[in-house]
Protein backbone atom coordinates (compact mmCIF):
# COMPACT_ATOMS: atom_id res chain seq x y z
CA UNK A 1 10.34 12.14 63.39
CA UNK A 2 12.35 9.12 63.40
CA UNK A 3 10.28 7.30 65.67
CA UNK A 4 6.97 8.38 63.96
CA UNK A 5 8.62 7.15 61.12
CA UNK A 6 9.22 3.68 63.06
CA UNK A 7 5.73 3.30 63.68
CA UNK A 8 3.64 3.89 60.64
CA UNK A 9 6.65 1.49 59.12
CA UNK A 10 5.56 -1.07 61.98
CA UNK A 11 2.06 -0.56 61.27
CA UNK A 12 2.04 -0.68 57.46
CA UNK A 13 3.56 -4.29 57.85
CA UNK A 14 1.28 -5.35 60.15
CA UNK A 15 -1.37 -4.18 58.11
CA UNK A 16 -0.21 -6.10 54.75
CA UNK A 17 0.46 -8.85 57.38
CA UNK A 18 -3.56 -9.02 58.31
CA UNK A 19 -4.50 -8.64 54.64
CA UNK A 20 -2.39 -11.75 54.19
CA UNK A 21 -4.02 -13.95 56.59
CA UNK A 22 -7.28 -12.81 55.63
CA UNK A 23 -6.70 -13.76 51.66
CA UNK A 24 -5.76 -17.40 53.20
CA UNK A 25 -8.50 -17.50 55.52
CA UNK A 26 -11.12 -16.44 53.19
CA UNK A 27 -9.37 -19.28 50.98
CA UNK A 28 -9.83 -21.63 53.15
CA UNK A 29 -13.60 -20.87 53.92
CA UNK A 30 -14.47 -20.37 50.49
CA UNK A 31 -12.89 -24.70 49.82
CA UNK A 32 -14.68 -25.79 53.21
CA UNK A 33 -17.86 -24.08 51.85
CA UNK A 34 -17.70 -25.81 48.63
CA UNK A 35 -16.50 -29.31 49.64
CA UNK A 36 -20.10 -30.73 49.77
CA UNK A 37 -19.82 -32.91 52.96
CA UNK A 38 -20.78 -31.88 56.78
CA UNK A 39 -17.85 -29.83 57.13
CA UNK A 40 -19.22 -26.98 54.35
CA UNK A 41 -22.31 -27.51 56.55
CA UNK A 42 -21.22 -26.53 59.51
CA UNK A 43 -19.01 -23.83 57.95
CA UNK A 44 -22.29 -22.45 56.45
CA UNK A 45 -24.24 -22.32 59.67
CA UNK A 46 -21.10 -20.05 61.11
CA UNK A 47 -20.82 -17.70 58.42
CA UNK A 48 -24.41 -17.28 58.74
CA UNK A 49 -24.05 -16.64 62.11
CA UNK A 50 -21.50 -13.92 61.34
CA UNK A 51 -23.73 -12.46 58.72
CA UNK A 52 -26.83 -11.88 61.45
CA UNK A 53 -23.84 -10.86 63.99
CA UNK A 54 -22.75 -8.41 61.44
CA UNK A 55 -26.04 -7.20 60.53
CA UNK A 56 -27.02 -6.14 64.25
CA UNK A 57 -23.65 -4.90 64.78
CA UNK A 58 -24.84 -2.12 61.85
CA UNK A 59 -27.86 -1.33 63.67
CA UNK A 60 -25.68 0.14 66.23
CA UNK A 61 -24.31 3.80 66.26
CA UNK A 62 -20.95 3.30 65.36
CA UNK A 63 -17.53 5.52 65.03
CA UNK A 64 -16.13 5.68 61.40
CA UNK A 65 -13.59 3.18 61.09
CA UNK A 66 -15.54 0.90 63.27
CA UNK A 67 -18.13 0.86 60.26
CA UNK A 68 -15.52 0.44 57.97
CA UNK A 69 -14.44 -2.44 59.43
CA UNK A 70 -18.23 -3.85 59.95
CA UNK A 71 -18.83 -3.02 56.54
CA UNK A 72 -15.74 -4.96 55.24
CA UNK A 73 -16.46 -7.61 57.17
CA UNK A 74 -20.28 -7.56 56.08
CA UNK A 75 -19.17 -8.03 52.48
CA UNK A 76 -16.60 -10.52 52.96
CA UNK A 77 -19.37 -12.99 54.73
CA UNK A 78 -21.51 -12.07 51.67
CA UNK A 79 -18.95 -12.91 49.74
CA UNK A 80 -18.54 -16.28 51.27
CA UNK A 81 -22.47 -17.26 51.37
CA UNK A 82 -23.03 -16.48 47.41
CA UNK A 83 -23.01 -19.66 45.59
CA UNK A 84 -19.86 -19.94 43.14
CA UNK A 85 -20.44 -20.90 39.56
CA UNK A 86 -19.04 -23.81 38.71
CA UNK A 87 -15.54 -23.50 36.82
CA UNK A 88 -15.06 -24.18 33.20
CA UNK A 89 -12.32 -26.32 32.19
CA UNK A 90 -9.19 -24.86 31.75
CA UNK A 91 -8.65 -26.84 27.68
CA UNK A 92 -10.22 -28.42 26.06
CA UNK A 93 -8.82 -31.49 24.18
CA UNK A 94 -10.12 -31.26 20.47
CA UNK A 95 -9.78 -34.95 19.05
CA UNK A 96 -8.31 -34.50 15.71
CA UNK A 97 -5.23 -33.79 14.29
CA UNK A 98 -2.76 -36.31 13.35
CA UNK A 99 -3.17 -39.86 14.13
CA UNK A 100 -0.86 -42.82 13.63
């Protein structure tokens, strides 16, 4: 029991270890994507890519976690290729108040 014990330990880090790398990797996309020059160009064209990948990937019979894993993937690149909306400032300086 030990040993089973061992694993699902093992695998449970390895797990919140891929989740990890996936948060920074999807950061890192999601800033290429957005930077405006040829690099979020060519980042485009290869999350397209995925995307069409992806979508005849779930054309294909697949076994249960293998969908679950196309469909996460499916909505990540989705994710990606939606446009952001621009951010609002963070404050906003009011000019007023006391002056000298």
């Amino acid at each position: 029991m030990a040993d089973l014990n061992a694993v699902l330990t093992r695998l449970n880090d390895r797990l919140l270890r891929l989740e990890g790398e996936l948060f920074v990797l999807r950061s890192l996309a999601r800033a290429t994507l957005t930077a405006g020059d040829d690099h979020a160009a060519r980042m485009r064209k290869l999350v397209e890519a995925a995307k069409v990948a992806l979508d005849d990937e779930a054309k294909r019979e697949l076994d249960k976690p293998t969908r679950k894993y196309v469909d996460a993937a499916t909505a990540l690149v989705e994710e990606l290729l939606v446009e952001p909306t621009p951010a609002r400032p963070l404050f906003t300086v009011i000019d007023g108040g006391r002056r000298d």
